[in-house]
N, C-alpha and C. Protein backbone atom coordinates (compact mmCIF):
# COMPACT_ATOMS: atom_id res chain seq x y z
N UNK A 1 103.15 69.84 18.82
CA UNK A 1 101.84 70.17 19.37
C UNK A 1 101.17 71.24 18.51
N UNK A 2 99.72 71.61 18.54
CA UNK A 2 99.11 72.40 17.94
C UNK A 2 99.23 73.86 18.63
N UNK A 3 99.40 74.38 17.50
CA UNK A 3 99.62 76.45 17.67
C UNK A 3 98.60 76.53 17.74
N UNK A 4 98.23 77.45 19.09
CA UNK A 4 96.91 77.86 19.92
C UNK A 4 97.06 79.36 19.50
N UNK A 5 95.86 79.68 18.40
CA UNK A 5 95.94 81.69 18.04
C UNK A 5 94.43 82.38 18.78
N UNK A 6 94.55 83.26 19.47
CA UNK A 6 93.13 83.78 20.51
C UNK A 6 93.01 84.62 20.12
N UNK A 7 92.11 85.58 20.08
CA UNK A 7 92.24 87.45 20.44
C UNK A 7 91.57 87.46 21.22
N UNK A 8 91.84 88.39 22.07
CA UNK A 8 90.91 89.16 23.26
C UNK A 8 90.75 90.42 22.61
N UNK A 9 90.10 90.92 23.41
CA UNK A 9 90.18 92.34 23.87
C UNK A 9 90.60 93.11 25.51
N UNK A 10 90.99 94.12 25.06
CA UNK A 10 91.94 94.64 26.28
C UNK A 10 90.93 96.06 27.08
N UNK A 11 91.15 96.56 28.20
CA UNK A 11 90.28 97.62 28.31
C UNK A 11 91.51 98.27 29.23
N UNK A 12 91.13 99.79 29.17
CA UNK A 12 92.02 100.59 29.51
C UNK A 12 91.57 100.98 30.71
N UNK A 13 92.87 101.28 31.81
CA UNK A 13 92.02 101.76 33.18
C UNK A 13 92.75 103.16 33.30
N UNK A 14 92.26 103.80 34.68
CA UNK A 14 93.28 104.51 34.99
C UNK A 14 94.05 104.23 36.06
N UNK A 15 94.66 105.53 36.60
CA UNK A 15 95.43 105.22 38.36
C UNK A 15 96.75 104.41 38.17
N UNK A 16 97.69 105.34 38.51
CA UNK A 16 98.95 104.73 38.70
C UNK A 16 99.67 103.56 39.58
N UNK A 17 98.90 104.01 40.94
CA UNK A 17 99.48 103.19 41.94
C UNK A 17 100.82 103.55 42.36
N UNK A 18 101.65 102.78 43.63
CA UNK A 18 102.69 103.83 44.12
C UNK A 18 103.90 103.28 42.84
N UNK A 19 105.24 103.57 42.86
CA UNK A 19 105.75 103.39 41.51
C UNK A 19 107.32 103.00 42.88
N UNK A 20 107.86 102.07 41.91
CA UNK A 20 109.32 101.48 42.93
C UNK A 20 110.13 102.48 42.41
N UNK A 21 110.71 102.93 43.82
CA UNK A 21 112.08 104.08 43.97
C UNK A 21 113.02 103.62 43.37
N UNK A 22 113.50 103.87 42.05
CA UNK A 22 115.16 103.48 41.50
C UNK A 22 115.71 104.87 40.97
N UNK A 23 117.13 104.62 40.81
CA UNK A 23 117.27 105.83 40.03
C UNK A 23 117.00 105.82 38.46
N UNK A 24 116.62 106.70 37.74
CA UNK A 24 116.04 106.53 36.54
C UNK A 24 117.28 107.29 35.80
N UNK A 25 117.24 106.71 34.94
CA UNK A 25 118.30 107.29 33.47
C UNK A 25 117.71 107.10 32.48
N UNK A 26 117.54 108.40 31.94
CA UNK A 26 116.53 109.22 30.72
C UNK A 26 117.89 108.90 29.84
N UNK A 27 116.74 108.01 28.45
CA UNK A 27 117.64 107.73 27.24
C UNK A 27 118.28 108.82 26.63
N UNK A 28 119.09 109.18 25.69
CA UNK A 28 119.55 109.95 25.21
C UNK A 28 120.22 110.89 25.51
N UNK A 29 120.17 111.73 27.19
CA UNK A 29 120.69 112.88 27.45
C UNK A 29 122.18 113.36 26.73
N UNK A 30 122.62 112.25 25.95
CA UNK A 30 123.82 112.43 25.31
C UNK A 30 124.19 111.45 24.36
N UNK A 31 125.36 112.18 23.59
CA UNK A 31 126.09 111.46 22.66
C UNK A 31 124.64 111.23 21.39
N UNK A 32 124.92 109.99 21.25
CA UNK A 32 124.18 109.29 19.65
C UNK A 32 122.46 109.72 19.54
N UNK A 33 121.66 109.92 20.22
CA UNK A 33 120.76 109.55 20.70
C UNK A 33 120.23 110.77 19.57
N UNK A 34 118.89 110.60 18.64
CA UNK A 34 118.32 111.48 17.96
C UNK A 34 117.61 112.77 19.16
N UNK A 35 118.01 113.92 18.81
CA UNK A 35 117.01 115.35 19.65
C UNK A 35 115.86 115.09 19.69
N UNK A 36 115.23 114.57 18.57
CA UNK A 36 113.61 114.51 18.67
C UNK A 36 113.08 113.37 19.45
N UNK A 37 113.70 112.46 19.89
CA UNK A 37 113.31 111.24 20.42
C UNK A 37 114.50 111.03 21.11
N UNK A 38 114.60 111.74 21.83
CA UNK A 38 115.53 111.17 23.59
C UNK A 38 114.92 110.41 23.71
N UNK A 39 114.38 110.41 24.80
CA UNK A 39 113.85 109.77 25.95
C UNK A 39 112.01 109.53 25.67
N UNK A 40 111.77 109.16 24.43
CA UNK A 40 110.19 108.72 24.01
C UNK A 40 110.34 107.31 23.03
N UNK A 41 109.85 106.89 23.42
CA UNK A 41 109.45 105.32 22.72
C UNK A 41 108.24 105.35 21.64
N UNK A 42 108.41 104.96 20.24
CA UNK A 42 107.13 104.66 19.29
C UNK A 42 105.79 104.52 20.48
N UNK A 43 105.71 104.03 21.43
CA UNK A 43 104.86 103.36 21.57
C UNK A 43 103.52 104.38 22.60
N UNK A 44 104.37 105.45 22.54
CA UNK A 44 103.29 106.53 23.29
C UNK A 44 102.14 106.77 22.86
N UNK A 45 101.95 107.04 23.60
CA UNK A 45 100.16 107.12 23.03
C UNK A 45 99.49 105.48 22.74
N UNK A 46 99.81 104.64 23.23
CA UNK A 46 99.51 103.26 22.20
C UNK A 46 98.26 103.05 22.50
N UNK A 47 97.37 102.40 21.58
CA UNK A 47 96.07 102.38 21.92
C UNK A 47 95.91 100.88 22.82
N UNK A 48 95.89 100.79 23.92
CA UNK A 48 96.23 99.88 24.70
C UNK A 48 94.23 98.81 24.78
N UNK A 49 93.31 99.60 24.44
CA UNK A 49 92.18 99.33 23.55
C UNK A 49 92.16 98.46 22.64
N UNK A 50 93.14 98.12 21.43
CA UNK A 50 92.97 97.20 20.86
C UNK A 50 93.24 95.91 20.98
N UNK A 51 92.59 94.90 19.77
CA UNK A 51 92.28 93.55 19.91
C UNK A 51 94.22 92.88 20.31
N UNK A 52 93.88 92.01 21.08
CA UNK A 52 95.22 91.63 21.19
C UNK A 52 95.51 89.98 21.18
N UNK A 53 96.04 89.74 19.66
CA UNK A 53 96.31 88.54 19.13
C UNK A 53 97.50 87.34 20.32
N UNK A 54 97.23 86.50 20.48
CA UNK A 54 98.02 85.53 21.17
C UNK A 54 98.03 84.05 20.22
N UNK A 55 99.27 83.88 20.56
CA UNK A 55 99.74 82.48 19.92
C UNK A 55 101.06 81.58 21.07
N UNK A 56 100.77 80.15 21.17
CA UNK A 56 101.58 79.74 21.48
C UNK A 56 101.70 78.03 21.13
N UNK A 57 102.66 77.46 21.55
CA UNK A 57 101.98 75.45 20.96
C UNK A 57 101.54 75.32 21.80
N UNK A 58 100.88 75.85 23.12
CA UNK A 58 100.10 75.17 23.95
C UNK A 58 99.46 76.58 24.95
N UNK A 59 98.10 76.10 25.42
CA UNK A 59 97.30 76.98 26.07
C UNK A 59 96.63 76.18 27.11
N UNK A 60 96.54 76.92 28.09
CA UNK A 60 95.81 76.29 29.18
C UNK A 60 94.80 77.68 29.58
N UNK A 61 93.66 77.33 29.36
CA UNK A 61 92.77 78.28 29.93
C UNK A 61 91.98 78.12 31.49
N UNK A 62 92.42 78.68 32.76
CA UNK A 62 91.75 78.67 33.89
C UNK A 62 90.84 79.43 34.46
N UNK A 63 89.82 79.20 33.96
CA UNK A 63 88.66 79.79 34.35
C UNK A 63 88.37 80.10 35.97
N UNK A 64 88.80 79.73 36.57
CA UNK A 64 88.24 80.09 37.89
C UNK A 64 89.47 81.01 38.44
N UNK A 65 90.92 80.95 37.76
CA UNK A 65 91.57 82.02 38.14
C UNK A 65 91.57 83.03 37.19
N UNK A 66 90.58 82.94 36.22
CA UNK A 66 90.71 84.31 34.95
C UNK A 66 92.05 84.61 34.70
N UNK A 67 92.62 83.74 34.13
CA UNK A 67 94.14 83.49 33.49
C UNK A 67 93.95 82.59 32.60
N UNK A 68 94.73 82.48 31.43
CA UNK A 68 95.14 81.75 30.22
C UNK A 68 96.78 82.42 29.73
N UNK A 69 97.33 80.85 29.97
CA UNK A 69 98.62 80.53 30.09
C UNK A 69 98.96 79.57 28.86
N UNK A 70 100.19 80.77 28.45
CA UNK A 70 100.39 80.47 26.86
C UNK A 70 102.07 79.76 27.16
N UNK A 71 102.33 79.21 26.27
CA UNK A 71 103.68 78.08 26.69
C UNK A 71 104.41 77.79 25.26
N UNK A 72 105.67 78.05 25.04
CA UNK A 72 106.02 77.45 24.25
C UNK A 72 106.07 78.44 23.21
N UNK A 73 106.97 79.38 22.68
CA UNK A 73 107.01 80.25 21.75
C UNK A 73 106.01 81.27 21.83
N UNK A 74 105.50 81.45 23.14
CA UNK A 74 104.05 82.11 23.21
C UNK A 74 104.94 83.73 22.57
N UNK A 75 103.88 84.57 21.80
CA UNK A 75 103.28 85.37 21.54
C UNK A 75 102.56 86.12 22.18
N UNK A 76 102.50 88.06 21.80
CA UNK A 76 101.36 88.58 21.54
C UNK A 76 101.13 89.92 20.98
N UNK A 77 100.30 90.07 20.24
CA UNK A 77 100.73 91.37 19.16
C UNK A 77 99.67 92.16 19.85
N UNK A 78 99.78 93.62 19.98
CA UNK A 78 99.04 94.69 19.97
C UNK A 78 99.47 95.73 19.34
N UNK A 79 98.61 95.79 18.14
CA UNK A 79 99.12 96.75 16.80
C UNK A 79 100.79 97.13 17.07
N UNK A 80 101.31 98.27 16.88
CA UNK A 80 102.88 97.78 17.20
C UNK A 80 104.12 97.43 18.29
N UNK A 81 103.13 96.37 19.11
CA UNK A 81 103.72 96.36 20.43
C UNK A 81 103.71 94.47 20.31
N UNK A 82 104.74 94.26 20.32
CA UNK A 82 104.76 92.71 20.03
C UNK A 82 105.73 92.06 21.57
N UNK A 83 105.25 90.89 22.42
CA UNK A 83 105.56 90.10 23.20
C UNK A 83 106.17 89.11 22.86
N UNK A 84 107.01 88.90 22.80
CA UNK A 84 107.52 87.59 23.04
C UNK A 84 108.09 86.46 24.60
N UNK A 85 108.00 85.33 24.41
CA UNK A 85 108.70 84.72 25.67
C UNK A 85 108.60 83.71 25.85
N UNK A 86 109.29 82.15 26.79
CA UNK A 86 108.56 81.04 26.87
C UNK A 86 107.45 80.67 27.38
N UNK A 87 107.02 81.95 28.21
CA UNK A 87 105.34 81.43 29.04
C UNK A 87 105.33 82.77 29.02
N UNK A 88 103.48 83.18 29.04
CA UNK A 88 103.16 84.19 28.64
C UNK A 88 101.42 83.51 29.64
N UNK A 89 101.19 84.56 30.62
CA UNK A 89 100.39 84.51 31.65
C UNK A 89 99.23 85.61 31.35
N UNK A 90 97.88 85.57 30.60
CA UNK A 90 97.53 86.83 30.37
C UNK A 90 96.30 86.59 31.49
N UNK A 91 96.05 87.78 32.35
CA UNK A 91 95.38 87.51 32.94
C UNK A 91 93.98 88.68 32.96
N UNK A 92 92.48 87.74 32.83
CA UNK A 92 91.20 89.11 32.34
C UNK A 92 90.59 89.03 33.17
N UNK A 93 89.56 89.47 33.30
CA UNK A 93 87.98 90.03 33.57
C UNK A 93 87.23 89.59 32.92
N UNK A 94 86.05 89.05 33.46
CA UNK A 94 84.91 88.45 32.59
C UNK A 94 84.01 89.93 31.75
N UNK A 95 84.18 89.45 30.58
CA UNK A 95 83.75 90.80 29.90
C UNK A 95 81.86 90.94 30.02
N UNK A 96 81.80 92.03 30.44
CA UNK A 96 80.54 92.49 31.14
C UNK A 96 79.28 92.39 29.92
N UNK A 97 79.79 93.69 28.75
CA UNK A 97 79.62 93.18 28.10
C UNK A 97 79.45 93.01 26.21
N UNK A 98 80.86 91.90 26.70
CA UNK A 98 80.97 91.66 25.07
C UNK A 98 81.01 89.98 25.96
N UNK A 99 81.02 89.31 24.28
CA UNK A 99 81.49 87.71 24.57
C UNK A 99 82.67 87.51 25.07
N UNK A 100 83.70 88.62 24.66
CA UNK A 100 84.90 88.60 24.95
C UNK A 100 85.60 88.78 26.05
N UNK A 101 86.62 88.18 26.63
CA UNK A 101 86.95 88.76 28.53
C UNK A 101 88.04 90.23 27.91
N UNK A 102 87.78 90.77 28.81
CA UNK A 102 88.59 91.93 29.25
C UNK A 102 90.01 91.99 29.76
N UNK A 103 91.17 91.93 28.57
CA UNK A 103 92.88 91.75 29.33
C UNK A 103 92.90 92.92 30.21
N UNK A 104 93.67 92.38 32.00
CA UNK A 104 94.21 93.56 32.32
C UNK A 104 95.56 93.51 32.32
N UNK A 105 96.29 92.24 32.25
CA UNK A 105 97.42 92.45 32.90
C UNK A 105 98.31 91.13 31.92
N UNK A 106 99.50 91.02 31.38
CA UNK A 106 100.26 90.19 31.15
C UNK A 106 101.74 89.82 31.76
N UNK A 107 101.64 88.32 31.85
CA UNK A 107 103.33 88.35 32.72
C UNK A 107 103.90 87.11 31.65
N UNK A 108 105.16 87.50 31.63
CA UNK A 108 105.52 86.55 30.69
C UNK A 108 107.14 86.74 31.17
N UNK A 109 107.95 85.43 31.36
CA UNK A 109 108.98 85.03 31.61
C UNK A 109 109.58 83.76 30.80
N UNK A 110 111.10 84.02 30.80
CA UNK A 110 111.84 83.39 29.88
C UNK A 110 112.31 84.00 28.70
N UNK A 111 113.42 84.16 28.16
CA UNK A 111 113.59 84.71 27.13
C UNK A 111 112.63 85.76 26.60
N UNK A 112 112.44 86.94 27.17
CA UNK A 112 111.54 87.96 27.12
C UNK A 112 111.74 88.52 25.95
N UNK A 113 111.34 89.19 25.36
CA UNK A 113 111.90 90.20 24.25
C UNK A 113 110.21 90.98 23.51
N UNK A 114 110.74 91.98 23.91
CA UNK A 114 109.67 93.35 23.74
C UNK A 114 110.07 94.30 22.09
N UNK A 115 109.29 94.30 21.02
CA UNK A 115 109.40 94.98 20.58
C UNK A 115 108.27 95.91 19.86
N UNK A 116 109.20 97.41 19.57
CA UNK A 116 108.45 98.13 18.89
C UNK A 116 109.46 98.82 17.45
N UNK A 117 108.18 99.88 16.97
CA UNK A 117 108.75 100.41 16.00
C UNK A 117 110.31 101.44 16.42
N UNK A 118 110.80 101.64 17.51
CA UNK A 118 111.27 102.62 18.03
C UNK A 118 112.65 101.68 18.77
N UNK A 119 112.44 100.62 19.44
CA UNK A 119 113.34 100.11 20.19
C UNK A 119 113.19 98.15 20.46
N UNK A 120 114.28 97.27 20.84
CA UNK A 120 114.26 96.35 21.07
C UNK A 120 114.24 96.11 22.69
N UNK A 121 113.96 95.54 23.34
CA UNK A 121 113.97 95.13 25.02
C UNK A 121 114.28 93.48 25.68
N UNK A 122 115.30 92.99 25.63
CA UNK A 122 115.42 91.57 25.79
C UNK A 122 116.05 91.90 27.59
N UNK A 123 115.02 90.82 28.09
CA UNK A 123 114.77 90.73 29.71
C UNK A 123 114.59 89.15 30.08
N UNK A 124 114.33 88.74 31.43
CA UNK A 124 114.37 87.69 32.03
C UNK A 124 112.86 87.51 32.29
N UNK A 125 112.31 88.31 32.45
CA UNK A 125 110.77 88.52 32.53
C UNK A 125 110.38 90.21 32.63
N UNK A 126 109.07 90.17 31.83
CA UNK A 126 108.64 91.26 31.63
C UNK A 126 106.95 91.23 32.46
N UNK A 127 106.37 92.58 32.34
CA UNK A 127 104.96 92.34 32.58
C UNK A 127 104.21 93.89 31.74
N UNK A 128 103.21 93.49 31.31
CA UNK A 128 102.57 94.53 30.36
C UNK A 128 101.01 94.87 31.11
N UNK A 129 101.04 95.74 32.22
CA UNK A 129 99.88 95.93 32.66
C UNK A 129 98.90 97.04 32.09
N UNK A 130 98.03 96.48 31.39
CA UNK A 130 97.03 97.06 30.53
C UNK A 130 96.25 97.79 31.23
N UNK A 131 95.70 97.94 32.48
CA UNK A 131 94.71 98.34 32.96
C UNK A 131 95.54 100.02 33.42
N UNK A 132 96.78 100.06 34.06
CA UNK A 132 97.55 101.22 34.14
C UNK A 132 98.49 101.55 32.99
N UNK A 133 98.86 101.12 31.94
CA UNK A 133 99.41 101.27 30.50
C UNK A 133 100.63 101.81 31.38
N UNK A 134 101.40 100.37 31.59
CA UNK A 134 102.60 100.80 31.77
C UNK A 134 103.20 98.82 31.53
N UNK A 135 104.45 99.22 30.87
CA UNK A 135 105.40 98.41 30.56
C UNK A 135 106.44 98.24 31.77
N UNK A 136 106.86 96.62 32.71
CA UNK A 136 107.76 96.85 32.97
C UNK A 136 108.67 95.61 32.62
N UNK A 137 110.32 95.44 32.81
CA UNK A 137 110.35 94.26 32.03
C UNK A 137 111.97 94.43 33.92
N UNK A 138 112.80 93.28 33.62
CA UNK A 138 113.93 92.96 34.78
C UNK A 138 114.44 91.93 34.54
N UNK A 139 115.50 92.13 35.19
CA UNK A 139 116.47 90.70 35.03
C UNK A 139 117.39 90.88 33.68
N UNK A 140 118.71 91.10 33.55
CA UNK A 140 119.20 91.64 32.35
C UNK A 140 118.57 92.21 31.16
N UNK A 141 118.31 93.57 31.48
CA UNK A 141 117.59 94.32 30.48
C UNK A 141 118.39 94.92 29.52
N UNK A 142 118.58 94.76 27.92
CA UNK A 142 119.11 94.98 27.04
C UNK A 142 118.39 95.55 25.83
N UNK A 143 118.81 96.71 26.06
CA UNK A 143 117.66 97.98 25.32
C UNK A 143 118.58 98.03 23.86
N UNK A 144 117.99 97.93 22.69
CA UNK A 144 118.88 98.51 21.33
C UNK A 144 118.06 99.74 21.05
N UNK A 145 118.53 100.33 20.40
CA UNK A 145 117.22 101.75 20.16
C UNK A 145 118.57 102.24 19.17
N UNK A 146 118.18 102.13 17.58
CA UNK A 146 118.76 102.99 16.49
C UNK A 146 120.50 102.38 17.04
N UNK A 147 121.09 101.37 17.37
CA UNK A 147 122.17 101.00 17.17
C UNK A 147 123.06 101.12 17.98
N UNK A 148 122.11 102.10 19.24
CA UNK A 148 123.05 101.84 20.38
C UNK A 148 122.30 101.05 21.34
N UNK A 149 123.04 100.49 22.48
CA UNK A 149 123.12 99.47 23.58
C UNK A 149 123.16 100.49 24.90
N UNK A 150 122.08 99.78 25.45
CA UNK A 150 122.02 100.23 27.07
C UNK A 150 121.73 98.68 27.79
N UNK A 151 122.59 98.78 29.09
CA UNK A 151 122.03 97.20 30.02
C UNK A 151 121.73 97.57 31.08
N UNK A 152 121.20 97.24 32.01
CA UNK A 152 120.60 97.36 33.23
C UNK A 152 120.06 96.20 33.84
N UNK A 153 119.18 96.74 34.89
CA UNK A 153 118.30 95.29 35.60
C UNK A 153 117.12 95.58 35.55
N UNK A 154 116.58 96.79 35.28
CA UNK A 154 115.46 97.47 35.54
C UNK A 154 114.76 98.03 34.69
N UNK A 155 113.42 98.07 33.56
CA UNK A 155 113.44 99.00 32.60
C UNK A 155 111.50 99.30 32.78
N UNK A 156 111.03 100.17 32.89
CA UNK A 156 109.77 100.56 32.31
C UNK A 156 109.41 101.95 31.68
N UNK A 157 108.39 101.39 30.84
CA UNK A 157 108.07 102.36 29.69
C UNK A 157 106.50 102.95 30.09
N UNK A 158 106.09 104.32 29.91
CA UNK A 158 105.18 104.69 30.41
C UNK A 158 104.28 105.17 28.86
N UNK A 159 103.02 104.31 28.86
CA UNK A 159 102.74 103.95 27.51
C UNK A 159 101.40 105.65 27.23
N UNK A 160 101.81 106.07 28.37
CA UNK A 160 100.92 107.33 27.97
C UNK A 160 102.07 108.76 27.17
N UNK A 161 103.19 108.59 28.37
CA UNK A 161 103.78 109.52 27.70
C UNK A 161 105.19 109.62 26.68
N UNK A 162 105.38 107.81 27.03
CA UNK A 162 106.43 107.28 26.10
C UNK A 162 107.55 107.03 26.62
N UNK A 163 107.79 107.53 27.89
CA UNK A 163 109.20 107.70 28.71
C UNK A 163 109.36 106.85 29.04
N UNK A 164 110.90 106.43 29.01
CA UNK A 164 111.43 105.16 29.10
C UNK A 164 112.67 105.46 30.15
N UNK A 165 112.44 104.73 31.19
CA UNK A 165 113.22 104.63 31.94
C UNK A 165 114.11 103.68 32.23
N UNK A 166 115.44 103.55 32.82
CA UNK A 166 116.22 102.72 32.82
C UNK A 166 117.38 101.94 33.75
N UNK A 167 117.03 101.63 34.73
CA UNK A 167 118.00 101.81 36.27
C UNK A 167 118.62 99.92 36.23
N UNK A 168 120.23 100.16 37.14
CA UNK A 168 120.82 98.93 37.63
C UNK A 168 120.79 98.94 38.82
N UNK A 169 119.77 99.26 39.26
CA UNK A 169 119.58 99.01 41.26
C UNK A 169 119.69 97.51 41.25
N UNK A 170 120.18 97.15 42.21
CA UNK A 170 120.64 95.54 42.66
C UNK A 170 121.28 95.01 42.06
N UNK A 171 122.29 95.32 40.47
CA UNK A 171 123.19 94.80 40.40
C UNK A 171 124.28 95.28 39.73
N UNK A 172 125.56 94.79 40.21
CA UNK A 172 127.00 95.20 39.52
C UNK A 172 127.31 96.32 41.33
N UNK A 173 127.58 97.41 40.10
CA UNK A 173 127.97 98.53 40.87
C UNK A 173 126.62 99.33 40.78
N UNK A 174 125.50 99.20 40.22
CA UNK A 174 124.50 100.50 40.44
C UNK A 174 124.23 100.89 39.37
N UNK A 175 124.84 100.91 38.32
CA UNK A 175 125.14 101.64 37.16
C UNK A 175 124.92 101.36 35.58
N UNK A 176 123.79 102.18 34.79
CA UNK A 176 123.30 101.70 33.69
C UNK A 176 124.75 101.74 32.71
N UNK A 177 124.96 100.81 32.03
CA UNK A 177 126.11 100.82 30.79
C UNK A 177 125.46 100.82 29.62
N UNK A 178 126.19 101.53 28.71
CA UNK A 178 125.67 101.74 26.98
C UNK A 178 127.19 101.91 26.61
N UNK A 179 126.31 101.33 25.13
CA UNK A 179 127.37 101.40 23.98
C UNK A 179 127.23 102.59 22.91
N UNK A 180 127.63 103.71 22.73
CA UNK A 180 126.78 104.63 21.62
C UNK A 180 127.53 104.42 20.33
N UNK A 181 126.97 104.42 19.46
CA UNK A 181 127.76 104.40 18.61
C UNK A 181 127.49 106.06 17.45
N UNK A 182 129.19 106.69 17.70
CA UNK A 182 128.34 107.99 16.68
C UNK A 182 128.53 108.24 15.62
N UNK A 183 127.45 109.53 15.07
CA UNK A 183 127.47 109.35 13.55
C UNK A 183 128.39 108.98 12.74
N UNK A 184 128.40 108.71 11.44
CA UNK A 184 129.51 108.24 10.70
C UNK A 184 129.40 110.16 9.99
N UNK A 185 131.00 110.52 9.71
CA UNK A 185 131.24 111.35 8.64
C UNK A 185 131.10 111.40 8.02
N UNK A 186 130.25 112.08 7.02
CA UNK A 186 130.21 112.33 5.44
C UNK A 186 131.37 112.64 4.63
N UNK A 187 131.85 111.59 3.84
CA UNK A 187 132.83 111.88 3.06
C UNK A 187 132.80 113.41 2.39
N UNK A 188 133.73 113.94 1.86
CA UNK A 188 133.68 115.24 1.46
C UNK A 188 133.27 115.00 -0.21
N UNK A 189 132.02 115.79 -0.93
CA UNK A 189 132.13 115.71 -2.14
C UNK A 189 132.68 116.33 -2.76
N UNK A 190 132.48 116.08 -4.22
CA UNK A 190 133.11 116.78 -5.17
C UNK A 190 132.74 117.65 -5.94
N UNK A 191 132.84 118.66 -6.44
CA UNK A 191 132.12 119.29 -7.71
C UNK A 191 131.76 118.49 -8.84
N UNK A 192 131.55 119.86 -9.81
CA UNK A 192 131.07 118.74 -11.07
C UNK A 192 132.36 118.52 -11.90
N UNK A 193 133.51 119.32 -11.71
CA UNK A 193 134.84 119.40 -12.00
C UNK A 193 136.14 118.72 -12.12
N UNK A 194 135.59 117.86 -10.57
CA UNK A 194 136.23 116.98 -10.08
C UNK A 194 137.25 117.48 -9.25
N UNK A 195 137.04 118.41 -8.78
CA UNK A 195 137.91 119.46 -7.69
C UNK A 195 137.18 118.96 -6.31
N UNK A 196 137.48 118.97 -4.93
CA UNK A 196 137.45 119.33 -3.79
C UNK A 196 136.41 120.61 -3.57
N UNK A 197 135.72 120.86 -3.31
CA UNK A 197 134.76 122.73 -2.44
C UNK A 197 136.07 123.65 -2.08
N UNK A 198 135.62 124.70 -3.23
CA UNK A 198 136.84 125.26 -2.85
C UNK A 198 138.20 125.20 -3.18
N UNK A 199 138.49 124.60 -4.18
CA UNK A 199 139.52 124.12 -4.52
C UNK A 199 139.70 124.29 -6.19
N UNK A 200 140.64 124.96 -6.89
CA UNK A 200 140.56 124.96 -8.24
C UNK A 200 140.57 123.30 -8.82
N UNK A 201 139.76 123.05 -9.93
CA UNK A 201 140.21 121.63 -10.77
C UNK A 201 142.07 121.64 -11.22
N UNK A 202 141.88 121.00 -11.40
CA UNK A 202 143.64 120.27 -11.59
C UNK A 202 143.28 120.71 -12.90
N UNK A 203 143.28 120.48 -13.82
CA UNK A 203 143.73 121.22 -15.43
C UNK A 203 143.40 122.62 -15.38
N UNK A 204 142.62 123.16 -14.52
CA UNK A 204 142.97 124.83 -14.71
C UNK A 204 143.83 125.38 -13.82
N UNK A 205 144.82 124.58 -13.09
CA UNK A 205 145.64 124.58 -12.39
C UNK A 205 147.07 124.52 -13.12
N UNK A 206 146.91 123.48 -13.80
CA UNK A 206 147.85 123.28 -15.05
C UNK A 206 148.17 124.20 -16.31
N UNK A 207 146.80 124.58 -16.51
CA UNK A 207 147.19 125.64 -17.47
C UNK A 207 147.22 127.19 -17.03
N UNK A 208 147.15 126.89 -16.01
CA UNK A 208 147.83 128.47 -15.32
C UNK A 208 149.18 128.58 -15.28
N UNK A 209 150.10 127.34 -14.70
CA UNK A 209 151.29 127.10 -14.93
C UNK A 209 151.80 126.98 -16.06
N UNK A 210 151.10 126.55 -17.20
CA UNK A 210 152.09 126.94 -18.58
C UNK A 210 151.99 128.36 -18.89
N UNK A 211 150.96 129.22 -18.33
CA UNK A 211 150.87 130.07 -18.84
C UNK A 211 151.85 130.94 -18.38
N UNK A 212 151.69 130.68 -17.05
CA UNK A 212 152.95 131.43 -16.33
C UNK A 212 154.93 131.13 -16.82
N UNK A 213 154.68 129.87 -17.26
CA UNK A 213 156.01 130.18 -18.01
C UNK A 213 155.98 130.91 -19.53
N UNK A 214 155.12 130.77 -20.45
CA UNK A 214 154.97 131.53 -21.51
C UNK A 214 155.27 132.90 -21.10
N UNK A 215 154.74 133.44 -20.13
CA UNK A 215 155.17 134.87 -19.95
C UNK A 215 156.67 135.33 -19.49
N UNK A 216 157.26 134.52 -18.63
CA UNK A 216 158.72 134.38 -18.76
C UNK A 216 159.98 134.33 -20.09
């Protein structure tokens, strides 16, 4: 079938709305996790304003529900915030006025997978609500970020201040699991000598010992 490519444009709202009670687990508080970027995602600050490219092999545009439903490898890029999934639901506003409609909200299920410059997010379905700039994604959530592994059921990202949250309410035992993996050791170098830091070279080692028998 033919690859369907769109852009919209997106508009930013405010107002949070009430937010679901889980327990939250802030990335990094330990082990591997870089100091400067615990618990913040590339994607803070994102300009949730710009044009936002869609692709999929098939599109259905419904005008009377202001939705266009992308299928099939659907896509969608917003400068460095990329969607992936098998259906991808973007739903606008008739744009007041440009030609263009106004994204507020995206839902996209099936093989989810969220990325940025900062972290990977593979989920069962995600949703990217533009109008409150907040990310949420569920259903086996599998976070990579710099080489370590976190899983859960639960994950959203708060695209104003970057914080990424991470909870297993409803399944297993409760409990977010990660893999960290930590730094590797720096081998010890060498001089220019070929000695160890700290350590005499081996031939002036040697000729200390002949010398010391010469004096005998």
């Amino acid at each position: 079938m033919r690859r369907i490519q769109a852009t919209m444009s997106s508009q930013k709202g405010s107002g949070w709305g009430a937010r679901v009670g889980v327990v939250a687990m802030f990335l990094g508080l330990c082990l591997a996790w870089p100091a400067a970027a615990q618990v913040i995602s590339a994607l803070k600050s994102h300009d949730s304003t710009q044009p936002i490219e869609a692709k999929a092999r098939t599109q259905v545009l419904l005008e009377d529900e202001k939705v266009a439903v992308l299928e099939g490898d659907a896509e969608i890029r917003q400068g460095d915030l990329t969607l992936r999934a098998d259906r991808i639901a973007i739903r606008y506003t008739a744009g007041a006025q440009s030609d263009r409609p106004a994204v507020t909200r995206m839902e996209a299920k099936g093989h989810v997978r969220l990325t940025s410059p900062s972290e990977t997010v593979s989920a069962d379905w995600g949703i990217y609500d533009v109008t409150n700039r907040m990310i949420l994604m569920g259903g086996h959530v599998r976070l990579t970020r710099e080489g370590n592994l976190l899983v859960g059921n639960r994950m959203e990202i708060d695209l104003d201040s970057g914080l990424i949250r991470l909870s297993a309410e409803g399944s297993g035992d409760g409990r977010v699991k990660g893999i960290f993996r930590p730094a590797a050791k720096e081998p010890a170098t060498k001089e220019k000598d070929g000695s160890l830091p700290g350590h005499p070279g081996g031939d002036d080692g040697a000729e200390e010992g002949k010398g010391g028998g010469d004096d005998r």
